[in-house]
N, C-alpha and C. Protein backbone atom coordinates (compact mmCIF):
# COMPACT_ATOMS: atom_id res chain seq x y z
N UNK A 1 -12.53 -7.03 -6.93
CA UNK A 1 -12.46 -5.60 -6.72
C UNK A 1 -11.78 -4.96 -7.91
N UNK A 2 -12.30 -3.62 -8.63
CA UNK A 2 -11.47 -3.30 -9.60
C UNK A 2 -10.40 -2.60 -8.84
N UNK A 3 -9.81 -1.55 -9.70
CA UNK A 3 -8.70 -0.56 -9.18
C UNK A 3 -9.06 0.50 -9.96
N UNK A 4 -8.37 1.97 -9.46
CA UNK A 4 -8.80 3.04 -9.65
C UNK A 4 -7.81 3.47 -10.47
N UNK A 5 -7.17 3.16 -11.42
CA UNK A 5 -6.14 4.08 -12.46
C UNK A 5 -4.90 4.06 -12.17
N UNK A 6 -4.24 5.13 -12.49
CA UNK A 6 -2.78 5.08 -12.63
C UNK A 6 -2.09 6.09 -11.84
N UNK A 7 -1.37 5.60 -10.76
CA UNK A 7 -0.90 6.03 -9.67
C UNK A 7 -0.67 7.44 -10.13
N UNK A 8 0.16 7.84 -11.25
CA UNK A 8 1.20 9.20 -11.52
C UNK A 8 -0.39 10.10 -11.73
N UNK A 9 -1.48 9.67 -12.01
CA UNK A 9 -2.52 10.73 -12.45
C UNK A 9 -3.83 11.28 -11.01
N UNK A 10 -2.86 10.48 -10.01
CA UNK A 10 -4.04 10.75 -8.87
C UNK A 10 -3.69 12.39 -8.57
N UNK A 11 -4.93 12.87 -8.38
CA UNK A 11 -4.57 14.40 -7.74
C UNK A 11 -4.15 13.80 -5.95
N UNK A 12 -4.04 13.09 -5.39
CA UNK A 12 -4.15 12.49 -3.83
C UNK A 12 -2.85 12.29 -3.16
N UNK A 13 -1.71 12.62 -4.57
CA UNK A 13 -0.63 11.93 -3.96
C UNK A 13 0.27 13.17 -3.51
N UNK A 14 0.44 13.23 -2.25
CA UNK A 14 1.31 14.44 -1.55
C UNK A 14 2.54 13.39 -1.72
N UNK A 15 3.85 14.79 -1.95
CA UNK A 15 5.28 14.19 -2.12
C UNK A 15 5.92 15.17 -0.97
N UNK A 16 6.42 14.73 -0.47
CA UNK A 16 7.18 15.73 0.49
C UNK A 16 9.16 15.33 0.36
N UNK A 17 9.87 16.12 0.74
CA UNK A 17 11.67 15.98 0.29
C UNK A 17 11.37 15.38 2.38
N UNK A 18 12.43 14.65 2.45
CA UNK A 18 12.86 14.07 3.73
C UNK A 18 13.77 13.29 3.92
N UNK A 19 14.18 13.02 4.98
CA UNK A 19 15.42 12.65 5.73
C UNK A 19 14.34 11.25 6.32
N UNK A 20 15.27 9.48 5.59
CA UNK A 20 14.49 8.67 6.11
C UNK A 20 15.08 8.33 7.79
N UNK A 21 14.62 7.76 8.17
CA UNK A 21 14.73 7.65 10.59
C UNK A 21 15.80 7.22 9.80
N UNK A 22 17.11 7.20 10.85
CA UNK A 22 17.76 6.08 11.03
C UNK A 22 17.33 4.85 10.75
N UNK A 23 17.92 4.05 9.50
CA UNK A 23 18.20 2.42 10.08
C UNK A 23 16.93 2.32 9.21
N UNK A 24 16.07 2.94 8.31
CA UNK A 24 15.33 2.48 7.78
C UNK A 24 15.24 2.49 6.30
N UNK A 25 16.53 2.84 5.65
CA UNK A 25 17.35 2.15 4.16
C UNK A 25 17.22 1.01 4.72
N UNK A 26 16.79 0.23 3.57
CA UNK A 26 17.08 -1.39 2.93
C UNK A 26 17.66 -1.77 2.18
N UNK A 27 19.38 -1.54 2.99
CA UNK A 27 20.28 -1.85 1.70
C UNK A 27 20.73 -3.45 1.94
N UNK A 28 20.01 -4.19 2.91
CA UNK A 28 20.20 -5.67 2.83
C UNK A 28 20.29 -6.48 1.46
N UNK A 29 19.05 -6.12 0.87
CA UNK A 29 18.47 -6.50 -0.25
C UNK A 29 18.99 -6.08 -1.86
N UNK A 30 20.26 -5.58 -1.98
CA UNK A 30 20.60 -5.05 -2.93
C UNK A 30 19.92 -3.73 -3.79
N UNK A 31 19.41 -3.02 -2.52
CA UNK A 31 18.98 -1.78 -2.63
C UNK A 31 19.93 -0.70 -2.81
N UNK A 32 19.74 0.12 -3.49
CA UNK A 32 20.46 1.60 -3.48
C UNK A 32 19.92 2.74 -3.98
N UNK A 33 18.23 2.29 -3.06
CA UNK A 33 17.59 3.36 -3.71
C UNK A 33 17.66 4.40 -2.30
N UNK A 34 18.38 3.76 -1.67
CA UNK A 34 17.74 4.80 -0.48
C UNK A 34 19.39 4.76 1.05
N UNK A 35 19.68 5.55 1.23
CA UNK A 35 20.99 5.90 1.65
C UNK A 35 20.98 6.58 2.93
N UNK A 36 20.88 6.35 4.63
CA UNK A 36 21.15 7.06 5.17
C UNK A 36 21.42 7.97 5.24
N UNK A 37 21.12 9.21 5.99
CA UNK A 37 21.58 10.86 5.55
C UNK A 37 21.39 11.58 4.64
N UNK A 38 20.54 10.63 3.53
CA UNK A 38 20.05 11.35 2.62
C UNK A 38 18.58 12.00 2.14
N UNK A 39 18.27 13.08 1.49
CA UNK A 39 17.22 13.21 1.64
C UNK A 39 16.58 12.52 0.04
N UNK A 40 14.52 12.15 0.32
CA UNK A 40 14.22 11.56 -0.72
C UNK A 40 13.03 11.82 -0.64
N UNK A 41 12.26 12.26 -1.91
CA UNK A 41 10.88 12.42 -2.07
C UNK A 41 10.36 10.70 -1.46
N UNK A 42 9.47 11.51 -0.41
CA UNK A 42 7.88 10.21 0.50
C UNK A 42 6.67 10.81 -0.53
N UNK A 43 5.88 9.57 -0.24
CA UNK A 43 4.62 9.76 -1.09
C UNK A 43 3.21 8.96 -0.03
N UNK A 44 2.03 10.20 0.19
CA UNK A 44 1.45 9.29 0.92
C UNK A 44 -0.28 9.91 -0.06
N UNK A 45 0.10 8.72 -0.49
CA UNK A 45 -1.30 8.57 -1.81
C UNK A 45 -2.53 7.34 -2.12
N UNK A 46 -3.11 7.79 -1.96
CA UNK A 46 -4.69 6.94 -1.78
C UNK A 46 -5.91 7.75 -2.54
N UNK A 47 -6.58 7.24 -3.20
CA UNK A 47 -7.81 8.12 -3.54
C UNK A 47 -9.31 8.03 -2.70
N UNK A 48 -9.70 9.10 -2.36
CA UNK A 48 -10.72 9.63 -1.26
C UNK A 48 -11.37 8.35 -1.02
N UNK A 49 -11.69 8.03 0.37
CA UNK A 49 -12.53 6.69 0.95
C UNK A 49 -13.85 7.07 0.71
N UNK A 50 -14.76 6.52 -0.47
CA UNK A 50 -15.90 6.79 -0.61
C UNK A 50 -16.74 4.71 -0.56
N UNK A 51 -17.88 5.12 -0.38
CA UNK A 51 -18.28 3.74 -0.50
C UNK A 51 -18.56 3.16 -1.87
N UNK A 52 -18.10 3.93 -2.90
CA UNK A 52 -17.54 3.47 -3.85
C UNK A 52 -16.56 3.50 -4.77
N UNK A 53 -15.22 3.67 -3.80
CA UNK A 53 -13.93 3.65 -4.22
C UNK A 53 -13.35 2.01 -4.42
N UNK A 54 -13.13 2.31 -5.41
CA UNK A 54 -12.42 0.76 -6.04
C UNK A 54 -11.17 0.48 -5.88
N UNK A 55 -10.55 -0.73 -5.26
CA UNK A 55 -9.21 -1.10 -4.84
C UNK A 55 -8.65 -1.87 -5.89
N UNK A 56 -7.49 -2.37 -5.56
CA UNK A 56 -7.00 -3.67 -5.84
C UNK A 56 -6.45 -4.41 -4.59
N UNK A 57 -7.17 -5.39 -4.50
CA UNK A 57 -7.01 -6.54 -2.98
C UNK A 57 -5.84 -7.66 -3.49
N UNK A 58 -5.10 -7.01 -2.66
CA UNK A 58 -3.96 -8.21 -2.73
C UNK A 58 -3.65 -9.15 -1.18
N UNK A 59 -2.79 -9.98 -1.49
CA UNK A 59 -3.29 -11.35 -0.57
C UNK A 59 -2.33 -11.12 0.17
N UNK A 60 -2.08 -11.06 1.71
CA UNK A 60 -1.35 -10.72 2.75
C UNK A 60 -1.32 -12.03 3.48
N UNK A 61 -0.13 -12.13 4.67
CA UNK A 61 0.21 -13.03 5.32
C UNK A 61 0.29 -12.47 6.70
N UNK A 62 -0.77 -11.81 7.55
CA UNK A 62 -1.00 -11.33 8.94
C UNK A 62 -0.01 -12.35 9.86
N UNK A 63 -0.08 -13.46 9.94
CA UNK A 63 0.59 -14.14 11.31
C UNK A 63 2.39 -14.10 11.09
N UNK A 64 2.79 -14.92 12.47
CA UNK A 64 4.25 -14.65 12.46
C UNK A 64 5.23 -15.22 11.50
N UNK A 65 5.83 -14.81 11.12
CA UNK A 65 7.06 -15.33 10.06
C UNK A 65 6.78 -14.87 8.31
N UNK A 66 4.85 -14.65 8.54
CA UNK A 66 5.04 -14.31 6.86
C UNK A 66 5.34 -12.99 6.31
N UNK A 67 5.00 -12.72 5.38
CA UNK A 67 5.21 -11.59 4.24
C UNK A 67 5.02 -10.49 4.93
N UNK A 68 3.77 -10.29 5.62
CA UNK A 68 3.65 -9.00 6.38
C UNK A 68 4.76 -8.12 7.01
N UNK A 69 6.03 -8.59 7.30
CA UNK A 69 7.24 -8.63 8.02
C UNK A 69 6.82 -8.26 9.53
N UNK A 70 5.90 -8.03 10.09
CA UNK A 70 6.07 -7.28 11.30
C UNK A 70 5.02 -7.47 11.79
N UNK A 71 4.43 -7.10 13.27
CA UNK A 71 3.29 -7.04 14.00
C UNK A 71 2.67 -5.63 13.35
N UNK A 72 1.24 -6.37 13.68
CA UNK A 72 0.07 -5.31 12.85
C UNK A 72 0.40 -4.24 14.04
N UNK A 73 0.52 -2.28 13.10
CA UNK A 73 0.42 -1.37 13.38
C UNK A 73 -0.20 -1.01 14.43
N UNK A 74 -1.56 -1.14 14.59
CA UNK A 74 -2.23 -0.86 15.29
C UNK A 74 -2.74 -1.85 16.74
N UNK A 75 -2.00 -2.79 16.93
CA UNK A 75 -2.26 -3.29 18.05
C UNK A 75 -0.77 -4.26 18.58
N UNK A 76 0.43 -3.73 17.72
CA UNK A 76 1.49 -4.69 17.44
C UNK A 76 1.36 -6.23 18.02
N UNK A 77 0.42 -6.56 17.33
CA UNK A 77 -0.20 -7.81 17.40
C UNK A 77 0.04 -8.53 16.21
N UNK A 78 0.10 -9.76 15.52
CA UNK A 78 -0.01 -10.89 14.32
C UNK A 78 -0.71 -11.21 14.20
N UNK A 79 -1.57 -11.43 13.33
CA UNK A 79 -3.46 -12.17 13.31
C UNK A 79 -3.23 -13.52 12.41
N UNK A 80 -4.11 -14.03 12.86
CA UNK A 80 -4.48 -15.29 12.04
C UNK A 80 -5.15 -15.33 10.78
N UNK A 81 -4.43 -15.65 9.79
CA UNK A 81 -5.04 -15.62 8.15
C UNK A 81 -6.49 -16.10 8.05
N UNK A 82 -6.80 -16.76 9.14
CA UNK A 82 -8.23 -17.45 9.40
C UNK A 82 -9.41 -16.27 9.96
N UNK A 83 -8.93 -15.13 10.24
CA UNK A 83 -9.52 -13.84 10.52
C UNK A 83 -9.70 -12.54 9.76
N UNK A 84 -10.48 -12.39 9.29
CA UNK A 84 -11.23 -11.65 8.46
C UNK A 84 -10.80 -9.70 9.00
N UNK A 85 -9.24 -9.94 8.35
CA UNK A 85 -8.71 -8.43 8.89
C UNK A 85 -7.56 -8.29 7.47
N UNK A 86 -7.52 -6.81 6.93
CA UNK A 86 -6.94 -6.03 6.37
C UNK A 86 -5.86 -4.93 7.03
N UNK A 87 -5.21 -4.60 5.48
CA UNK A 87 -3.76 -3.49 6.28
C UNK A 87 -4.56 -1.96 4.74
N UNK A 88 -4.93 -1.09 5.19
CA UNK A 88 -4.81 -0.04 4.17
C UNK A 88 -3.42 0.89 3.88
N UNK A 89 -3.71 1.16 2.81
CA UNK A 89 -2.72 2.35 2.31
C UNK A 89 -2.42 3.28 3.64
N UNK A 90 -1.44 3.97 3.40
CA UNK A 90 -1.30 5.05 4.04
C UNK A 90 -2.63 6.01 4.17
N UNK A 91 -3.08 6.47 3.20
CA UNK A 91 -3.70 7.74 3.23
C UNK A 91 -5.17 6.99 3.65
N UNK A 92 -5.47 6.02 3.09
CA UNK A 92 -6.74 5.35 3.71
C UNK A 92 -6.47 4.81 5.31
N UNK A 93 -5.50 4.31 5.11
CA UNK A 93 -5.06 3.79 6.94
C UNK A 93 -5.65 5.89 8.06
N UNK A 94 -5.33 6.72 7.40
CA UNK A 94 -5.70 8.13 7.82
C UNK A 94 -4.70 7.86 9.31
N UNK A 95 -3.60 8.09 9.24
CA UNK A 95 -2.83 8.41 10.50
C UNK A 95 -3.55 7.50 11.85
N UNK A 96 -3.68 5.96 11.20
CA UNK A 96 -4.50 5.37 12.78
C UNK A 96 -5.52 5.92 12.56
N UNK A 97 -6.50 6.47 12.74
CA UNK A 97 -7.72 7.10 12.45
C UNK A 97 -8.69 5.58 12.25
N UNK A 98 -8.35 5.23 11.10
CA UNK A 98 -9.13 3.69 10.70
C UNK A 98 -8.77 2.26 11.21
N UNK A 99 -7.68 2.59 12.23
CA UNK A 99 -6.84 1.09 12.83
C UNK A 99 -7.75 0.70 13.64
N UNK A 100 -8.60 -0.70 14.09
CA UNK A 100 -9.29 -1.75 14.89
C UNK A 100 -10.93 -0.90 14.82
N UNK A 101 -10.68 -0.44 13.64
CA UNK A 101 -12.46 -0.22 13.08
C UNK A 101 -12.81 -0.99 12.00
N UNK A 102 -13.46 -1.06 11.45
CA UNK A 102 -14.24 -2.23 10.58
C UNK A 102 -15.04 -1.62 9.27
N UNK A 103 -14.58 -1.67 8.28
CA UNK A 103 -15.01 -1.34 6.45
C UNK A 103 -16.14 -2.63 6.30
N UNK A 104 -16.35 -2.25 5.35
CA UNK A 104 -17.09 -3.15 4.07
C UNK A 104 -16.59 -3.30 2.88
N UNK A 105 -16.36 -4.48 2.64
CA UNK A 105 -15.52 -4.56 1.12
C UNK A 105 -16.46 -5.57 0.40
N UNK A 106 -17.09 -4.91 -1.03
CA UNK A 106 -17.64 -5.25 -2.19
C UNK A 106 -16.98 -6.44 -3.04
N UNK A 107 -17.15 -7.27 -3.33
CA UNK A 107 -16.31 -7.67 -4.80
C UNK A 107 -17.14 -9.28 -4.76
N UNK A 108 -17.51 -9.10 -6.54
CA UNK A 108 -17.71 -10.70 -6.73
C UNK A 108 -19.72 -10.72 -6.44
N UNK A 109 -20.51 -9.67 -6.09
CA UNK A 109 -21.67 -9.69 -6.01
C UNK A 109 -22.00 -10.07 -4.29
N UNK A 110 -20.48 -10.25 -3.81
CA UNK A 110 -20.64 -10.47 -2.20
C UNK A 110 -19.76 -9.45 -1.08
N UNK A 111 -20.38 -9.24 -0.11
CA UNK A 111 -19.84 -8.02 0.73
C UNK A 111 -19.41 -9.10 2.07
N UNK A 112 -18.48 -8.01 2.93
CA UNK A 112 -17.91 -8.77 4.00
C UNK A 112 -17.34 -7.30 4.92
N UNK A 113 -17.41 -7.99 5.84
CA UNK A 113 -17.38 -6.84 7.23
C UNK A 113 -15.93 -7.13 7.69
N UNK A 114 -14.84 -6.19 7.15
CA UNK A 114 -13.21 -6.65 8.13
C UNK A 114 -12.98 -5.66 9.12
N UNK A 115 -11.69 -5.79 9.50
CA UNK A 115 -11.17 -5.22 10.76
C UNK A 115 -10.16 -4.59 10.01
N UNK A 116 -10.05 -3.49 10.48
CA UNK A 116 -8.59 -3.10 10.16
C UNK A 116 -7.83 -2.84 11.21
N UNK A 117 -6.54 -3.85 10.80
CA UNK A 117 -5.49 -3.94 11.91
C UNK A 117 -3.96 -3.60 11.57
N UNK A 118 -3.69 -3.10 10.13
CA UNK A 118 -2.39 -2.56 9.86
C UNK A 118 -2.37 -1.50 8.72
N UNK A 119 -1.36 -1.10 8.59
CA UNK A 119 -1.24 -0.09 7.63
C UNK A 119 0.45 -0.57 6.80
N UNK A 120 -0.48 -0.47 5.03
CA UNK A 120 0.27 -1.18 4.22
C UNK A 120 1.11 0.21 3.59
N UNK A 121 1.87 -0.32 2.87
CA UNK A 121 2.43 1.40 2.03
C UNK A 121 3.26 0.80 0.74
N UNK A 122 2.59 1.23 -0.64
CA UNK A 122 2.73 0.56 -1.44
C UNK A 122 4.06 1.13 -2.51
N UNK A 123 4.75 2.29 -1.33
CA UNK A 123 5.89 3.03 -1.93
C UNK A 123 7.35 1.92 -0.89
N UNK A 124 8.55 1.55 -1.13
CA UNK A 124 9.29 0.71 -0.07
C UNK A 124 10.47 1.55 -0.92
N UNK A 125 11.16 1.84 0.15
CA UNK A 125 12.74 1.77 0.09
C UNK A 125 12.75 3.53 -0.55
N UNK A 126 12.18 4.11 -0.33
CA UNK A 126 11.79 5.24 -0.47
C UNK A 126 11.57 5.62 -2.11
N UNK A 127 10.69 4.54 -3.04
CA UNK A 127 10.51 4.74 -4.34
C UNK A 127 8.78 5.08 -4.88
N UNK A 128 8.86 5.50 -5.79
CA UNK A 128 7.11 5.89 -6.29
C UNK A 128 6.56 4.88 -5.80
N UNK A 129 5.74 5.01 -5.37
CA UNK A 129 4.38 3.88 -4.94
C UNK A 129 4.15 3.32 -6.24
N UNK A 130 3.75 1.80 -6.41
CA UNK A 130 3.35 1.00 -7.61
C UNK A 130 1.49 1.47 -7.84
N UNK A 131 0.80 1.14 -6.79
CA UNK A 131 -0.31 1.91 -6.70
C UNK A 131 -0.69 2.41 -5.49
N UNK A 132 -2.09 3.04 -5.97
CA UNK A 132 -2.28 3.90 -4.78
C UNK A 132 -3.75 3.81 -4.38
N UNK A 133 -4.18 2.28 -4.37
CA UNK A 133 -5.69 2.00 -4.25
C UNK A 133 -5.63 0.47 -3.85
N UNK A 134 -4.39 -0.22 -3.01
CA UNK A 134 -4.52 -1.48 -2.29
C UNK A 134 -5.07 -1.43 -1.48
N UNK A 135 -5.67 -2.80 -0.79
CA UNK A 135 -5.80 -3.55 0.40
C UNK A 135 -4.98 -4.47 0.18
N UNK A 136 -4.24 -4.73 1.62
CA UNK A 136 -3.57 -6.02 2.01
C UNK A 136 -5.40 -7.12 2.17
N UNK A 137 -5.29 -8.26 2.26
CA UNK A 137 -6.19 -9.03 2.66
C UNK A 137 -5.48 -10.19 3.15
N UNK A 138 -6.09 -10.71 4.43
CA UNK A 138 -6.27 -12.25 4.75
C UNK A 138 -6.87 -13.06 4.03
N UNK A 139 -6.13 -14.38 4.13
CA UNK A 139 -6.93 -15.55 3.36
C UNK A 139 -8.28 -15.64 3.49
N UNK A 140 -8.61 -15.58 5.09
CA UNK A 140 -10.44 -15.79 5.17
C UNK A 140 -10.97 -14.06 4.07
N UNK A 141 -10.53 -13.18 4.07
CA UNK A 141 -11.14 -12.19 3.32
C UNK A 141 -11.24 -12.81 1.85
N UNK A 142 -10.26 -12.95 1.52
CA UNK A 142 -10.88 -13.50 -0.21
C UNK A 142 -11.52 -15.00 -0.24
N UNK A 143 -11.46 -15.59 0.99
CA UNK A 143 -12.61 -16.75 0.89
C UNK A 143 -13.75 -16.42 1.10
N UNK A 144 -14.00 -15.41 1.86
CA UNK A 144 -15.41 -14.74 1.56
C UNK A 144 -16.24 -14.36 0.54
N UNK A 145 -14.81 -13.82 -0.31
CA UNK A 145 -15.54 -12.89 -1.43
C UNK A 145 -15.04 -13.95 -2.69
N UNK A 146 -15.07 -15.10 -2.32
CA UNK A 146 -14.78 -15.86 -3.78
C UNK A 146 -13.58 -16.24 -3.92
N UNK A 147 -12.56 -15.60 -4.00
CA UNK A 147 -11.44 -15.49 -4.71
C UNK A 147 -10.18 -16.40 -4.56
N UNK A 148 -10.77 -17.40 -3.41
CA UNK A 148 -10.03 -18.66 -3.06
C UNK A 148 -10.68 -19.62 -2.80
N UNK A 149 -10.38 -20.84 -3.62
CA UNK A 149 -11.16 -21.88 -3.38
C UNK A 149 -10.86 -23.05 -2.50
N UNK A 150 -9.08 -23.30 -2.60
CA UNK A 150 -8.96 -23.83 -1.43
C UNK A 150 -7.35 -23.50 -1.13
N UNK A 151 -6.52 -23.69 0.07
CA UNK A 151 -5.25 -23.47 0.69
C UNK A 151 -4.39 -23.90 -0.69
């Protein structure tokens, strides 16, 4: 899958000033980007879902204990890496709108039918988003499309 450019030049990216919930600074981690009670530009940026909008697919860990940290969004459920399901951006995730419906993803001269079961956000700890054109993917998704040959 390619990717679509450089986050700072999307017209897509709304910034809004806010107050993060309670309890959702991550100052475990030797963070200090982000401070209870304080307020901090959010960013919820994606470029328009067309059927030929170009991502960058990065490799996710859906079941319990991995990377994903948490039960999928939309069904607070854990899936099996052996199941052919994705997490979108914020602005592509569309407020739940796209949660336990099913895309088509291109790449490699081969297509594949997923699920979408979470919503990824490629801004953490309340800092600029790195980009703004991921998919999370399961292992069976990039064994579909090539991109893994074996565990």
């Amino acid at each position: 899958m390619g990717w679509g450019g450089d986050m700072s030049s999307s017209k897509h990216c709304v910034k809004k000033r806010k107050n993060p919930p309670p309890g959702q600074c991550n100052l475990e981690n030797v963070s200090n980007c982000c401070k209870d009670g304080k307020f901090y530009m959010t960013y919820k940026c994606s470029p328009p879902m067309l059927s030929s909008t170009k991502a960058r697919l990065t490799l996710n860990n859906f079941e319990a204990g991995g990377d994903g940290s948490g039960p999928s969004e939309c069904n607070n459920q854990y899936h099996s890496n052996d199941y052919l399901v994705v997490a979108l951006l914020t602005g592509w995730f569309n407020y739940g709108k796209r949660g336990l419906k099913y895309i088509n993803i291109h790449s490699n001269g081969k297509s594949v039918r997923v699920k979408v079961v979470d919503e990824c956000d490629s801004n953490y700890e309340y800092r600029l988003p790195y980009f703004n054109n991921i998919v999370d993917s399961s292992k069976a998704v990039w064994k579909a499309l090539g991109g893994l040959k074996s565990d």
